[in-house]
PDB file of N, CA and C in Angstrom:
ATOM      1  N   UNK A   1     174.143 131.982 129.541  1.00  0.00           N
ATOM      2  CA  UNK A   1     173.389 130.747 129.690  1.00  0.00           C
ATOM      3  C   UNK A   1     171.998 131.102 130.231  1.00  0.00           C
ATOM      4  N   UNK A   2     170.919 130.791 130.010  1.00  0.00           N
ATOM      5  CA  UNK A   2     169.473 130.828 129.684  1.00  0.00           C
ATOM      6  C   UNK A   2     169.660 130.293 131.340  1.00  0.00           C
ATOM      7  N   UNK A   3     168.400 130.324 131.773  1.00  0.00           N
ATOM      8  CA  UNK A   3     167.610 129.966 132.992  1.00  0.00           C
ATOM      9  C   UNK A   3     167.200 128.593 132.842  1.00  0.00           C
ATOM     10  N   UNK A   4     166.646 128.172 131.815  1.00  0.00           N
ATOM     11  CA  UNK A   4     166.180 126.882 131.580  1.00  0.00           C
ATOM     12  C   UNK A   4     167.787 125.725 131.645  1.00  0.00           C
ATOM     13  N   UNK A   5     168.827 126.555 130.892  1.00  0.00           N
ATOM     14  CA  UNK A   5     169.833 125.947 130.946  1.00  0.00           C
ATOM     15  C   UNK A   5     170.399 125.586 131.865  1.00  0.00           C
ATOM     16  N   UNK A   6     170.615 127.014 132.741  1.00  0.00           N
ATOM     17  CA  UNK A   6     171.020 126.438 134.380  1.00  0.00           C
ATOM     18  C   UNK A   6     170.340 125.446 134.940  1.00  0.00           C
ATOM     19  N   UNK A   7     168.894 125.244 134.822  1.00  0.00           N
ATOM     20  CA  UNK A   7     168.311 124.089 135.618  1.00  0.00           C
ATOM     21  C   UNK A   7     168.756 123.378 135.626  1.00  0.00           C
ATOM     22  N   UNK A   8     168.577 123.042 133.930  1.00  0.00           N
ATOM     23  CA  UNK A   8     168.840 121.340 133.692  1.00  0.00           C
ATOM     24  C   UNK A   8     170.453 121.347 134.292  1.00  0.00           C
ATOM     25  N   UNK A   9     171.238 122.255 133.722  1.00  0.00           N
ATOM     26  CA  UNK A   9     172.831 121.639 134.603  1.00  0.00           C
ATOM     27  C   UNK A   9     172.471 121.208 135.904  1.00  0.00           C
ATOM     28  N   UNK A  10     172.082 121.887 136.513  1.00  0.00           N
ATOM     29  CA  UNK A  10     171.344 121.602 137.833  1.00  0.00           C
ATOM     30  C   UNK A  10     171.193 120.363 138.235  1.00  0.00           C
ATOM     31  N   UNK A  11     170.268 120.298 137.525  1.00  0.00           N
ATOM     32  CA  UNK A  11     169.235 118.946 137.624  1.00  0.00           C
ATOM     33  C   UNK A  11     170.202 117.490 137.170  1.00  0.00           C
ATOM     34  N   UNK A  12     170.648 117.796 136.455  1.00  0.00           N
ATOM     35  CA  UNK A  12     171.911 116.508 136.098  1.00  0.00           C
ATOM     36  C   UNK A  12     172.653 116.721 136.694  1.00  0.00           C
ATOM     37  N   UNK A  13     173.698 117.826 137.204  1.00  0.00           N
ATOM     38  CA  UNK A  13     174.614 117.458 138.496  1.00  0.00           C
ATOM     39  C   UNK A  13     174.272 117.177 139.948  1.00  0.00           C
ATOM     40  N   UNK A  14     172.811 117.083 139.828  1.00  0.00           N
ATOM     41  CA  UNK A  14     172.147 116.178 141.438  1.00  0.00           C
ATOM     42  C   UNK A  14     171.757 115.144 141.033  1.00  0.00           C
ATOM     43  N   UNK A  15     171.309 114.771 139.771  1.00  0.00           N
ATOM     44  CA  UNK A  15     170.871 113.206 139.565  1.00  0.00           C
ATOM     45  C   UNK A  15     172.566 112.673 139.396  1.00  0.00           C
ATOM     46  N   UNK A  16     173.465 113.317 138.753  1.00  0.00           N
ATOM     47  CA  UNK A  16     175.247 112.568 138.597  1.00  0.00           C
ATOM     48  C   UNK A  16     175.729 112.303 140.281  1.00  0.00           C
ATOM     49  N   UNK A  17     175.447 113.541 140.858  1.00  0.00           N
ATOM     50  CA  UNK A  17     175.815 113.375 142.517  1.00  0.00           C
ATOM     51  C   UNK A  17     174.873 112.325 142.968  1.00  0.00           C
ATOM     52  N   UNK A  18     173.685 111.979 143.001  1.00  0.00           N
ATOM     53  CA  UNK A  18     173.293 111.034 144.112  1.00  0.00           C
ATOM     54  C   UNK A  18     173.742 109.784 143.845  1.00  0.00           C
ATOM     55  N   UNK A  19     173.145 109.608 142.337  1.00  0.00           N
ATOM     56  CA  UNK A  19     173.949 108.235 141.573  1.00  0.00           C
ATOM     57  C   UNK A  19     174.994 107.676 142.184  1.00  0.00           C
ATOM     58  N   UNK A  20     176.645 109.003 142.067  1.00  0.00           N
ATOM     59  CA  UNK A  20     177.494 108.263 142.561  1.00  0.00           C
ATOM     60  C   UNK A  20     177.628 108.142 144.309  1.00  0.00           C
ATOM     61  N   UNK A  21     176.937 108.794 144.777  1.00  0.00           N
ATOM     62  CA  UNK A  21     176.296 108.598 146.504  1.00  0.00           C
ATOM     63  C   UNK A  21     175.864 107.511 146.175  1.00  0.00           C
ATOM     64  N   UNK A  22     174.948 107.219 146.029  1.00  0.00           N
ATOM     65  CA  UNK A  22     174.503 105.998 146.312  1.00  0.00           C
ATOM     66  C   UNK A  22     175.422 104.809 146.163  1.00  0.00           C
ATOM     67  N   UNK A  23     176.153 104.598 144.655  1.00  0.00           N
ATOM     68  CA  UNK A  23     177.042 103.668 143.938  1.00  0.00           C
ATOM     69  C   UNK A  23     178.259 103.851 144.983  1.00  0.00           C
ATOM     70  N   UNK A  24     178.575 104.545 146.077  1.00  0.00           N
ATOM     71  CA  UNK A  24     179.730 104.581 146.798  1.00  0.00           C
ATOM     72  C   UNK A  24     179.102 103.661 148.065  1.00  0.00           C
ATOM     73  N   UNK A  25     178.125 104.327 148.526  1.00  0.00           N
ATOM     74  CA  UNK A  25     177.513 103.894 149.885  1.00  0.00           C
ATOM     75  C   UNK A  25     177.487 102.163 149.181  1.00  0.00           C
ATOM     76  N   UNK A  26     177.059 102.152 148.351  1.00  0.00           N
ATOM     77  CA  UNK A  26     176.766 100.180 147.946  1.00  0.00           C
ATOM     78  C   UNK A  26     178.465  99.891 148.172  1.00  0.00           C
ATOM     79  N   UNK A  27     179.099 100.144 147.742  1.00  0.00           N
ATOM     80  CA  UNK A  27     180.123  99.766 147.498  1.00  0.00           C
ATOM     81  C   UNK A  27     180.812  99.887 148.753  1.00  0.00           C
ATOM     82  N   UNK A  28     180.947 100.590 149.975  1.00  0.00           N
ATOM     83  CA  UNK A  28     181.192 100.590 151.361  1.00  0.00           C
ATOM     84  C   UNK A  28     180.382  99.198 151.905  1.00  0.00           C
ATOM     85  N   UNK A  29     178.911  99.480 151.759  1.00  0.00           N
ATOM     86  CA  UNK A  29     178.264  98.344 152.268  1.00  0.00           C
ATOM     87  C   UNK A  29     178.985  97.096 152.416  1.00  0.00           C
ATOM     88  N   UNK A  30     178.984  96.432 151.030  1.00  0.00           N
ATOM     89  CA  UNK A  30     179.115  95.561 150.641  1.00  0.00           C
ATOM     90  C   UNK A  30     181.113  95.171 151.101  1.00  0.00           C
ATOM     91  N   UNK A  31     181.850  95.882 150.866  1.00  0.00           N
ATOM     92  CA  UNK A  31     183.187  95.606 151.445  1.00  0.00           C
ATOM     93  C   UNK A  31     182.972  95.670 152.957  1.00  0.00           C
ATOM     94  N   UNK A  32     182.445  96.075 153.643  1.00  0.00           N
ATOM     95  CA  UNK A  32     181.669  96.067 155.335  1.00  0.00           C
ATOM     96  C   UNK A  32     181.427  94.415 155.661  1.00  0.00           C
ATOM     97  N   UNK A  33     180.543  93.777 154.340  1.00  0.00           N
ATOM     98  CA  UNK A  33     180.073  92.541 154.553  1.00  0.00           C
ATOM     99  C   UNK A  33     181.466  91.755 154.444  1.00  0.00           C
ATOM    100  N   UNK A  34     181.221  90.339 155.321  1.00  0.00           N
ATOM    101  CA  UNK A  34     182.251  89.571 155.214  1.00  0.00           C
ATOM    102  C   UNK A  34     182.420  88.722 153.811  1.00  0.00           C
ATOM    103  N   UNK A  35     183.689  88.687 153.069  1.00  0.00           N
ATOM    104  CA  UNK A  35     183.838  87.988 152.075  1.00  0.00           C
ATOM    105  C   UNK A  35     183.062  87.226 151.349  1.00  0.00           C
ATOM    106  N   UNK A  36     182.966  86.537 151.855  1.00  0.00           N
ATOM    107  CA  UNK A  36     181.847  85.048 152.306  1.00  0.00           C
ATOM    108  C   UNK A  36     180.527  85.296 151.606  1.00  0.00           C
ATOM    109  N   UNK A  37     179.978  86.527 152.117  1.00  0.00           N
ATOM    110  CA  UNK A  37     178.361  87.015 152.361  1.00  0.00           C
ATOM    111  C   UNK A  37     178.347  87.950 151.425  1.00  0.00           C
ATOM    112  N   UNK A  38     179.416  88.535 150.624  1.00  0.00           N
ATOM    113  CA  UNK A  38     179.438  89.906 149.754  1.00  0.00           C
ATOM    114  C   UNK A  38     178.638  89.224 148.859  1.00  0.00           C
ATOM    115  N   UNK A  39     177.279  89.960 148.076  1.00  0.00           N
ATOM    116  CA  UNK A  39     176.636  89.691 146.971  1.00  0.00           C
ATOM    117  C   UNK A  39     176.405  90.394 145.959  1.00  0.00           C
ATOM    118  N   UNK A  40     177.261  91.497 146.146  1.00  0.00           N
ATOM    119  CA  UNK A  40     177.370  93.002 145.181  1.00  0.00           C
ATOM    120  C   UNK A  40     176.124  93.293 144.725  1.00  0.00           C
ATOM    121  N   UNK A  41     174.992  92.718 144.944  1.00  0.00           N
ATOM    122  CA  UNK A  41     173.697  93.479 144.969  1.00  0.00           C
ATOM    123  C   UNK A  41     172.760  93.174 145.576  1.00  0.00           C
ATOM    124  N   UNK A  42     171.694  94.849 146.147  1.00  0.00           N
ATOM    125  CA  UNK A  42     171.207  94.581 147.102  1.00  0.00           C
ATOM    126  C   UNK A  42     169.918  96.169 146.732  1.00  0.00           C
ATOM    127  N   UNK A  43     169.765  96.649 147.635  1.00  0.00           N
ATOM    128  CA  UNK A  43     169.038  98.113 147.615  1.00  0.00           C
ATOM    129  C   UNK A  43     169.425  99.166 148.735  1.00  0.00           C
ATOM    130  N   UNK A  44     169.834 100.335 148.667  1.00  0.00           N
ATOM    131  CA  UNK A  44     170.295 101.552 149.538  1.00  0.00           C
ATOM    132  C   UNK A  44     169.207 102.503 149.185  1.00  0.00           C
ATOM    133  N   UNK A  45     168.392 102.857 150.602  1.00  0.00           N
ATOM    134  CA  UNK A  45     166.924 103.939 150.597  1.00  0.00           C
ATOM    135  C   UNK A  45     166.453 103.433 149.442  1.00  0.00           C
ATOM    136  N   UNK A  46     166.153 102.339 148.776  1.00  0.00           N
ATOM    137  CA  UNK A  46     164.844 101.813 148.236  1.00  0.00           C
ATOM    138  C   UNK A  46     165.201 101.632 146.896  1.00  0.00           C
ATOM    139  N   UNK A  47     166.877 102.390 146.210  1.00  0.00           N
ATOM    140  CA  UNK A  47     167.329 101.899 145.330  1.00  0.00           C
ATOM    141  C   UNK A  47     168.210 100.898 144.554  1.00  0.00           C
ATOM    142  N   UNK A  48     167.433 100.068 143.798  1.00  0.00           N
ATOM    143  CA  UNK A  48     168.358  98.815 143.355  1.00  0.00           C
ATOM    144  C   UNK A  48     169.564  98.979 142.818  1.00  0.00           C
ATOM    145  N   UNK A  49     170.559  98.073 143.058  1.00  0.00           N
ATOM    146  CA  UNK A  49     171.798  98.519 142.824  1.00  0.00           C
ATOM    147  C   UNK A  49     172.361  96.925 142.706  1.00  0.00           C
ATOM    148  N   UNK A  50     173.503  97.148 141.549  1.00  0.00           N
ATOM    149  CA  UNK A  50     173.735  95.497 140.766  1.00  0.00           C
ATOM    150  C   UNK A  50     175.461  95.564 140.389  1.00  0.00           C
ATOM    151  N   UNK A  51     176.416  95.577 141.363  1.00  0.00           N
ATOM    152  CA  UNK A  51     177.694  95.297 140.855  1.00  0.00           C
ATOM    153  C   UNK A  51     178.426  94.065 140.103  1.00  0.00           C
ATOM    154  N   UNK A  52     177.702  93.229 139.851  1.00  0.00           N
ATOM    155  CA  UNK A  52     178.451  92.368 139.485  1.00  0.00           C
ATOM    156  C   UNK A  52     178.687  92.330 137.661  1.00  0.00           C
ATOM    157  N   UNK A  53     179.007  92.058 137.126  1.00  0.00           N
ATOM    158  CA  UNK A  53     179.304  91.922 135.525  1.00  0.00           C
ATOM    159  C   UNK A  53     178.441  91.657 134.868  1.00  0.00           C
ATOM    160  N   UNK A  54     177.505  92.341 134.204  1.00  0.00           N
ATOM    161  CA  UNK A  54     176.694  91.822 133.504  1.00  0.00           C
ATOM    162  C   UNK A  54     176.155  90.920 132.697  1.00  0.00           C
ATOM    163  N   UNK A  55     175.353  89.116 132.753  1.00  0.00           N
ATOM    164  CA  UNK A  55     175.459  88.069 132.041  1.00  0.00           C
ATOM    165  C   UNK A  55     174.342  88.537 130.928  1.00  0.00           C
ATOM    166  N   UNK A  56     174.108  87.880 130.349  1.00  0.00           N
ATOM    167  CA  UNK A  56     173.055  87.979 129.023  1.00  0.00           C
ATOM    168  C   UNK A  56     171.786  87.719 129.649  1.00  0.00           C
ATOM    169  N   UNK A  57     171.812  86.954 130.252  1.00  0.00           N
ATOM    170  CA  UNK A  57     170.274  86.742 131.049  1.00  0.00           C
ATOM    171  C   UNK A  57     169.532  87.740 132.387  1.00  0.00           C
ATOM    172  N   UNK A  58     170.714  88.401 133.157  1.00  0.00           N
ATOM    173  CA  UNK A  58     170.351  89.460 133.306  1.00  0.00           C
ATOM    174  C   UNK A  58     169.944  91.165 132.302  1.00  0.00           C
ATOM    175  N   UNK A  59     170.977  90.892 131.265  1.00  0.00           N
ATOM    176  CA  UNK A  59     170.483  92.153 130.078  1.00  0.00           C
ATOM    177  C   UNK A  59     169.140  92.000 129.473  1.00  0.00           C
ATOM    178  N   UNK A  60     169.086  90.742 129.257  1.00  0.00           N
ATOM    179  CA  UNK A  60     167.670  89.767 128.666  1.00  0.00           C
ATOM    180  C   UNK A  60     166.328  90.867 129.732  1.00  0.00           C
ATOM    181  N   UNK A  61     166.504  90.229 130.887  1.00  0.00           N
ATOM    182  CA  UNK A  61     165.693  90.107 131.814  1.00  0.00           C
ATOM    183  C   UNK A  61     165.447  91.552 132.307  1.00  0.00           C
ATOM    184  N   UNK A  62     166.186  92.387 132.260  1.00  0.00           N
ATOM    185  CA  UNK A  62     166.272  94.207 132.128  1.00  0.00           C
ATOM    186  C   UNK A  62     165.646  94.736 131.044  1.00  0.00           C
ATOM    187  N   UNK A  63     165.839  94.620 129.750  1.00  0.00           N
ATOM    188  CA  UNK A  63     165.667  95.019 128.977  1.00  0.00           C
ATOM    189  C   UNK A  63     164.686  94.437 128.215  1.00  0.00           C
ATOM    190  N   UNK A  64     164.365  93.489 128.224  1.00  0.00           N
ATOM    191  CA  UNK A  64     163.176  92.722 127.381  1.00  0.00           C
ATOM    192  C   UNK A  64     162.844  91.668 127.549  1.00  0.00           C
ATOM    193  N   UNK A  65     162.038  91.586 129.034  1.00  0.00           N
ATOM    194  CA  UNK A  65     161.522  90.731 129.746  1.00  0.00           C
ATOM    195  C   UNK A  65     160.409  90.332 129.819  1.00  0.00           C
ATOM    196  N   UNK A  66     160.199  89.044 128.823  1.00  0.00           N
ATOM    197  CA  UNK A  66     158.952  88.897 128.529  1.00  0.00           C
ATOM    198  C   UNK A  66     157.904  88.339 129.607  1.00  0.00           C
ATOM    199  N   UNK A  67     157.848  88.233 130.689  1.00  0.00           N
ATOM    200  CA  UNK A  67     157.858  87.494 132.162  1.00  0.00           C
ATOM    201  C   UNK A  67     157.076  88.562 133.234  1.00  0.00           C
ATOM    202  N   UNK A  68     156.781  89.911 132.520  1.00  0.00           N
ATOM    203  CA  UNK A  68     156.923  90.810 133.385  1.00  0.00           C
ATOM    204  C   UNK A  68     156.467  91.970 132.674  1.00  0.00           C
ATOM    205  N   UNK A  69     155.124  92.491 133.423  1.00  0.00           N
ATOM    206  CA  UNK A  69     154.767  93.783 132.430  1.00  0.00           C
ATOM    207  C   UNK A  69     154.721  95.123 132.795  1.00  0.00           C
ATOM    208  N   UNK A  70     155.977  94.871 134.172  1.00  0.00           N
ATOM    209  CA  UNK A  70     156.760  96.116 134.932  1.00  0.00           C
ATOM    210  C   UNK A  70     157.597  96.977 133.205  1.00  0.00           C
ATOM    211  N   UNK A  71     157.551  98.319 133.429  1.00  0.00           N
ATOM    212  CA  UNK A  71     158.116  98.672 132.404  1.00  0.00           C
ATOM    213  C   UNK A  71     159.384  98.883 132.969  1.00  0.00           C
ATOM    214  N   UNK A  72     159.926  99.323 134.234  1.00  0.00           N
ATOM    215  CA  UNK A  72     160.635  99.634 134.853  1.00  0.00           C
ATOM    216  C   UNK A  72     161.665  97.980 135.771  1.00  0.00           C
ATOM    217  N   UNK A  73     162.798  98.016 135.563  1.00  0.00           N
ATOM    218  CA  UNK A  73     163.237  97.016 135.806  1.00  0.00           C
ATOM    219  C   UNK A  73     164.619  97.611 136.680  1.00  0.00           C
ATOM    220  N   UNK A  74     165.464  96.847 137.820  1.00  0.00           N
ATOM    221  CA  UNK A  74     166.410  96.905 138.168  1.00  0.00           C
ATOM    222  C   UNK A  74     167.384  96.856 136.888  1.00  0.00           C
ATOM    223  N   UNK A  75     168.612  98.325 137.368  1.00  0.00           N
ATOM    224  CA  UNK A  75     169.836  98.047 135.995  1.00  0.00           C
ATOM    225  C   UNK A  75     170.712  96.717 136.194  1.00  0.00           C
ATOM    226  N   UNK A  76     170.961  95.904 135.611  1.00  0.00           N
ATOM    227  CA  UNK A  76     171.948  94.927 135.357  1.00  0.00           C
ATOM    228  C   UNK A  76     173.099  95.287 136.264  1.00  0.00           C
ATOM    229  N   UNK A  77     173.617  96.316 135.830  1.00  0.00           N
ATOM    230  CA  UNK A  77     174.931  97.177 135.817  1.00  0.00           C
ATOM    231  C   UNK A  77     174.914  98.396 136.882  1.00  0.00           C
ATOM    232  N   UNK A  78     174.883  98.630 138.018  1.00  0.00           N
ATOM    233  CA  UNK A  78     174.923  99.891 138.510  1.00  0.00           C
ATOM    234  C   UNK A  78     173.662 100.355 139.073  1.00  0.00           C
ATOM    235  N   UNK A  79     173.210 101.382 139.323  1.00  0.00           N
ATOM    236  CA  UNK A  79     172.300 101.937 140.644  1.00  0.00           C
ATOM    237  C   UNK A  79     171.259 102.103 139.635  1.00  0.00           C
ATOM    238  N   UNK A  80     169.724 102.106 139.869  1.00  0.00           N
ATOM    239  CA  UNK A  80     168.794 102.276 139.767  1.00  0.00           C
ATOM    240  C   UNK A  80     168.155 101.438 138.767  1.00  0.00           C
ATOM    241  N   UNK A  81     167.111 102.086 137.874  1.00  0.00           N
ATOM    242  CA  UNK A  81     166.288 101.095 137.355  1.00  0.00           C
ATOM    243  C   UNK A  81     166.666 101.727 135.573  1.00  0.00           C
ATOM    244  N   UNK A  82     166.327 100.512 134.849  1.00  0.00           N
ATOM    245  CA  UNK A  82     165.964 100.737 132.956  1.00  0.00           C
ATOM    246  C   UNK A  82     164.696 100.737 132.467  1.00  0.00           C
ATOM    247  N   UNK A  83     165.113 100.405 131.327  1.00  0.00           N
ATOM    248  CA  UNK A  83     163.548  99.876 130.760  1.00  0.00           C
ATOM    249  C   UNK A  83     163.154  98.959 130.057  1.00  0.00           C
ATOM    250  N   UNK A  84     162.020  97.945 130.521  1.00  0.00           N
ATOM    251  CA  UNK A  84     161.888  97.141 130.199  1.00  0.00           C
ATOM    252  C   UNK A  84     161.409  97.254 128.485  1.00  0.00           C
ATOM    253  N   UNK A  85     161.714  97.105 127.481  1.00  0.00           N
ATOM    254  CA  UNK A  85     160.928  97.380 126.253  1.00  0.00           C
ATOM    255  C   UNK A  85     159.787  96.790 125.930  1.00  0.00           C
ATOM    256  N   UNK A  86     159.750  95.238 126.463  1.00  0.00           N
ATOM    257  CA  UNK A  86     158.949  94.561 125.756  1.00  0.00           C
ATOM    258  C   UNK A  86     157.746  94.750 126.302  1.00  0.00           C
ATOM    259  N   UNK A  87     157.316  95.311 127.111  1.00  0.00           N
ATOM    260  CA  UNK A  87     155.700  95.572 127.341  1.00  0.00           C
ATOM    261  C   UNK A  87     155.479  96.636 126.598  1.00  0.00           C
ATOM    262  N   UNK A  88     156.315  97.515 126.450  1.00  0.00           N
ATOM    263  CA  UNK A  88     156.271  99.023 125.439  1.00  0.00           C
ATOM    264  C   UNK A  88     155.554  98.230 124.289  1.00  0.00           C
ATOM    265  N   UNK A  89     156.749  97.698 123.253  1.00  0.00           N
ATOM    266  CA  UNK A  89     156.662  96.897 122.349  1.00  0.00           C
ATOM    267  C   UNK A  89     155.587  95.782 122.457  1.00  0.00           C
ATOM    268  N   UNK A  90     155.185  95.459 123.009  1.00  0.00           N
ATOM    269  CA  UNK A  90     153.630  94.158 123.178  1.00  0.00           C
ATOM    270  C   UNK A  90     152.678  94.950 122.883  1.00  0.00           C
ATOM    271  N   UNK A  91     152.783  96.398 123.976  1.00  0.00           N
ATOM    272  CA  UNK A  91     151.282  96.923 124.310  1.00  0.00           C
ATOM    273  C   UNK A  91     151.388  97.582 123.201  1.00  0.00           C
ATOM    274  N   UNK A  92     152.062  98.347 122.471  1.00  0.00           N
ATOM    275  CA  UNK A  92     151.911  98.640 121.125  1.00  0.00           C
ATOM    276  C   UNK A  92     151.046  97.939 119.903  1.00  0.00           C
ATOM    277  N   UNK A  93     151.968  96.698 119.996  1.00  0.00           N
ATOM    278  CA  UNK A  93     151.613  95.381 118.697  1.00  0.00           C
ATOM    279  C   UNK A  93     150.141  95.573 118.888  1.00  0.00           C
ATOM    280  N   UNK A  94     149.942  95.636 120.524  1.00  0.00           N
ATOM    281  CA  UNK A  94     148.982  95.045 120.872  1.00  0.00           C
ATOM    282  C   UNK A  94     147.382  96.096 120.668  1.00  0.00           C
ATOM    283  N   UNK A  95     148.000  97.559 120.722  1.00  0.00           N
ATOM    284  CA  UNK A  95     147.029  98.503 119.819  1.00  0.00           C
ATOM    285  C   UNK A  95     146.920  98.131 119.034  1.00  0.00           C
ATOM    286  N   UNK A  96     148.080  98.361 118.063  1.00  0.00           N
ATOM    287  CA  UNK A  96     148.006  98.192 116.516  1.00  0.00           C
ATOM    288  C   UNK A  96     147.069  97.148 115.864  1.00  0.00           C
ATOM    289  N   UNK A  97     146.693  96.063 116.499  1.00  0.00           N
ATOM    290  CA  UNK A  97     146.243  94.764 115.699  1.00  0.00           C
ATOM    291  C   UNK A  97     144.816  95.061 116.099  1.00  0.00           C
ATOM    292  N   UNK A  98     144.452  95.770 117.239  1.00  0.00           N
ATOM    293  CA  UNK A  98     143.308  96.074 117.676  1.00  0.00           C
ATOM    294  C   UNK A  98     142.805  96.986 116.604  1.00  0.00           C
ATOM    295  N   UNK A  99     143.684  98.018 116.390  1.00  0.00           N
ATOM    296  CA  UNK A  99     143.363  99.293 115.635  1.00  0.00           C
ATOM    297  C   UNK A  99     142.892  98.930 114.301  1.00  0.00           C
ATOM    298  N   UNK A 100     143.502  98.089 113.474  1.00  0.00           N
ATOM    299  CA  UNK A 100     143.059  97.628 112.122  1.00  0.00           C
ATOM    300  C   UNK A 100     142.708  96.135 112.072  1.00  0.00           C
ATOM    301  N   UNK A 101     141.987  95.798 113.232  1.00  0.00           N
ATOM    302  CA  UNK A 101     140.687  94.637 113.120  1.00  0.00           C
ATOM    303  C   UNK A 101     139.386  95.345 112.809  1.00  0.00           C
TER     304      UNK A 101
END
């Protein structure tokens, strides 16, 4: 196995390890909180984190949120952030129509 190869294993078995660090620590948190008050999402050291079941208007609102020209969005589903497409996709259109005016 190459040097470059080892990294990346590397490098993905510390981004797989913190992930599920983090996705454990939320999940302690939140059973810590009383019944009542549990909201299965919240942020741990600055990362967003979203247990509850994913509705359409949160996938909407992650993934192609027209409201918002963050490219980067909280995941629906689980620890950290996605991507928003639709500013990708706008600011594109939005060359393109420039480009051949």
């Amino acid at each position: 196995m190459s040097n470059k190869q080892q990294s990346k294993k590397l490098i993905n078995g510390l981004i797989i390890g913190a992930t599920v660090t983090l996705l454990g620590i939320a999940i302690v948190q939140q059973l810590r909180t009383p019944a009542e008050e549990r909201t299965w999402e919240g942020k741990i050291l600055g990362f967003p984190y979203d247990l509850r079941l994913p509705s359409k208007e949160r996938l909407q609102a992650a993934y192609w949120n027209k409201d918002s020209a963050n490219i980067l969005q909280p995941k629906p589903f689980g620890v950290g952030w996605t991507i928003n497409f639709y500013p990708l996709v706008n600011r594109t259109t939005e060359i393109s129509q420039t480009v051949h005016h």
